[in-house]
N, C-alpha and C. Protein backbone atom coordinates (compact mmCIF):
# COMPACT_ATOMS: atom_id res chain seq x y z
N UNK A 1 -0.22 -7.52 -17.43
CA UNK A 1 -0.47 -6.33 -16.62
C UNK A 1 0.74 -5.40 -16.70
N UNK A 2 0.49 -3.99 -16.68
CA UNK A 2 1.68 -3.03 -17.05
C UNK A 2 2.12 -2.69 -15.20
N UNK A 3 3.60 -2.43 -15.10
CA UNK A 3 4.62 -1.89 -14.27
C UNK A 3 3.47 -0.84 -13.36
N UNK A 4 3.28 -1.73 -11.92
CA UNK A 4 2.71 -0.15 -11.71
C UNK A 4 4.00 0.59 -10.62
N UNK A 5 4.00 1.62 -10.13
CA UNK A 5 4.85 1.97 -8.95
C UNK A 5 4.42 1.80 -7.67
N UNK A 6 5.78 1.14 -6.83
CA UNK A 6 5.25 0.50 -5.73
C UNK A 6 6.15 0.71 -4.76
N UNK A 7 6.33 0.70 -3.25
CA UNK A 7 7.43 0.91 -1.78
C UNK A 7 8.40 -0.59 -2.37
N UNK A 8 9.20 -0.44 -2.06
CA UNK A 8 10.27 -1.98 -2.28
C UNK A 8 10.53 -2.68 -1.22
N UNK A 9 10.08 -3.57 -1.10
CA UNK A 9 10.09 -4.28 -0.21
C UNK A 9 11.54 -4.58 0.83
N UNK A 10 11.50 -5.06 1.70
CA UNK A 10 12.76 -4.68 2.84
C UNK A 10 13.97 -5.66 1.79
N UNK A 11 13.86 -6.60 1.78
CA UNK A 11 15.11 -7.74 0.59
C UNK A 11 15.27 -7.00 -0.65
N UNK A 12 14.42 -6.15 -1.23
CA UNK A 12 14.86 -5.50 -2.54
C UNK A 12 15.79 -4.12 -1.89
N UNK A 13 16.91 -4.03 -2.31
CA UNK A 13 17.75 -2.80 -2.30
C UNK A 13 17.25 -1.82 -3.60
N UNK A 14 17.88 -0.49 -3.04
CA UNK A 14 17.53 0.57 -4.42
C UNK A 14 18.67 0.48 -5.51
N UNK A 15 18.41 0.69 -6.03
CA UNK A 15 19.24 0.65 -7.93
C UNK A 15 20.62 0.96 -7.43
N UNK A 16 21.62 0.61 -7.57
CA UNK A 16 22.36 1.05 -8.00
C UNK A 16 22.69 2.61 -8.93
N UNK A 17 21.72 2.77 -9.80
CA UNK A 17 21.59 4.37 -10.31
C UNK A 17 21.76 5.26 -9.24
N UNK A 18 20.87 4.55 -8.14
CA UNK A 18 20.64 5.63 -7.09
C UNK A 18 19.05 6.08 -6.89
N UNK A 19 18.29 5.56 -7.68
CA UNK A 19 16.80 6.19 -7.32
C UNK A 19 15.92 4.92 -6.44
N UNK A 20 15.06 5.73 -5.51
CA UNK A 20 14.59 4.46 -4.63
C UNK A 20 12.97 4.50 -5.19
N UNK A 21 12.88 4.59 -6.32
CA UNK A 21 11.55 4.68 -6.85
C UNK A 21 11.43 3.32 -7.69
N UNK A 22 10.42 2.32 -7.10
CA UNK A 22 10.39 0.86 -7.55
C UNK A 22 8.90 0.74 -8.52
N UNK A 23 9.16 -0.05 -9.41
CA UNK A 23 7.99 -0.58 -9.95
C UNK A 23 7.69 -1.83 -9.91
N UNK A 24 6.66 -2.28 -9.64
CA UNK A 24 6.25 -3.75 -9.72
C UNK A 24 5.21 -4.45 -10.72
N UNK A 25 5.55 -5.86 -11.43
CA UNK A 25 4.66 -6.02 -12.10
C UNK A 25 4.49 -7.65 -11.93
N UNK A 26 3.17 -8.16 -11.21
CA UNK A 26 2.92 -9.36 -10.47
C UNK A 26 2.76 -10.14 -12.68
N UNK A 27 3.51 -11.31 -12.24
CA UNK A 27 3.64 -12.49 -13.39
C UNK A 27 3.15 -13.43 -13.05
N UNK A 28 1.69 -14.31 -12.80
CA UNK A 28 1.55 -15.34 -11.79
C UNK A 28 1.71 -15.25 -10.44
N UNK A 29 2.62 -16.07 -9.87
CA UNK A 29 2.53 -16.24 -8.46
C UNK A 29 4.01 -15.37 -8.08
N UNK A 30 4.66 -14.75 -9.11
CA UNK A 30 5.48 -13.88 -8.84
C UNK A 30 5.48 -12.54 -8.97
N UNK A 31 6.13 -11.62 -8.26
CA UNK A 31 5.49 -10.36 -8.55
C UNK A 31 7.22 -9.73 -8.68
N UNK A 32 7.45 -8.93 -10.10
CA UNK A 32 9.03 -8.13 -10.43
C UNK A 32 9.18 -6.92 -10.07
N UNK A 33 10.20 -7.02 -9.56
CA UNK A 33 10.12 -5.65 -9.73
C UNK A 33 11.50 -4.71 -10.19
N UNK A 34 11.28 -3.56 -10.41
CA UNK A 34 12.53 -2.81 -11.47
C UNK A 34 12.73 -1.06 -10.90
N UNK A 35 13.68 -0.85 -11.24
CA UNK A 35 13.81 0.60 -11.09
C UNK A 35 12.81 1.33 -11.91
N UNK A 36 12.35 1.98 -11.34
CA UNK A 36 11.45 3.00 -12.03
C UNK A 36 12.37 3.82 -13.33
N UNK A 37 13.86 4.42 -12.66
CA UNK A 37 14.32 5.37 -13.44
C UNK A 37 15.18 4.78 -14.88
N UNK A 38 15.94 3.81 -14.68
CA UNK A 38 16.63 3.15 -15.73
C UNK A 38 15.74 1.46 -16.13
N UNK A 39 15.22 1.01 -15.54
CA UNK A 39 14.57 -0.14 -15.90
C UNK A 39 15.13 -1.24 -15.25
N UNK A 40 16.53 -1.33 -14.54
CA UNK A 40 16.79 -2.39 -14.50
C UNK A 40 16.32 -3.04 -13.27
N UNK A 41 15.86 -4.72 -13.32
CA UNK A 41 15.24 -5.58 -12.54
C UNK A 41 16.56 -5.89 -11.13
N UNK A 42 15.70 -4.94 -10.06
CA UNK A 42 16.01 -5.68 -8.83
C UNK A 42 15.45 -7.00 -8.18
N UNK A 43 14.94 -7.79 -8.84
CA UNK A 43 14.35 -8.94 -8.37
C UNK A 43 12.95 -8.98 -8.46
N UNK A 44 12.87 -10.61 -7.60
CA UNK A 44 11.60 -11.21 -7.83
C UNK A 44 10.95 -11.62 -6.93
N UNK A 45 9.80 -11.70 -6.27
CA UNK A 45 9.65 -12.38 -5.10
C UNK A 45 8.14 -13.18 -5.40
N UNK A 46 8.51 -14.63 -4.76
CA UNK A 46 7.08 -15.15 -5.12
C UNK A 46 5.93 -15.07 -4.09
N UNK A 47 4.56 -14.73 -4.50
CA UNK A 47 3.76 -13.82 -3.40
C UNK A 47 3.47 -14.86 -2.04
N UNK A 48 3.22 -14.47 -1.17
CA UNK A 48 2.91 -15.14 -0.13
C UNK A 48 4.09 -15.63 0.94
N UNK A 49 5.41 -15.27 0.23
CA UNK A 49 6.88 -14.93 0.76
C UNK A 49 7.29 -13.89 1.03
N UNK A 50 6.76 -12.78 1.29
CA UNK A 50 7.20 -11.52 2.02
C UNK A 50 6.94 -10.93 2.85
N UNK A 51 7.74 -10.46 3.59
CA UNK A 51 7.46 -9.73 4.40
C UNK A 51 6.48 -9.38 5.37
């Protein structure tokens, strides 16, 4: 399944870049997620553990 854009959950912080625009892309029972603007992965959370 492709990156869709998503709110970041309260444990995910925004990028470091500075943009608070998150993408998420569920892998199984985990769902990733990444900065929208540079790519890089703020984490992982496995579903049924959040929030």
């Amino acid at each position: 399944m492709d990156w869709k854009r998503t709110r970041a959950p309260a444990q995910l912080h925004s990028c470091s870049c500075g943009s608070t625009t998150v993408e998420v892309k569920p892998d199984g029972l985990v769902k990733l997620y990444r900065c929208h603007a540079c790519q890089n992965i703020l984490g992982d959370l496995t579903m049924g553990h959040e929030p």
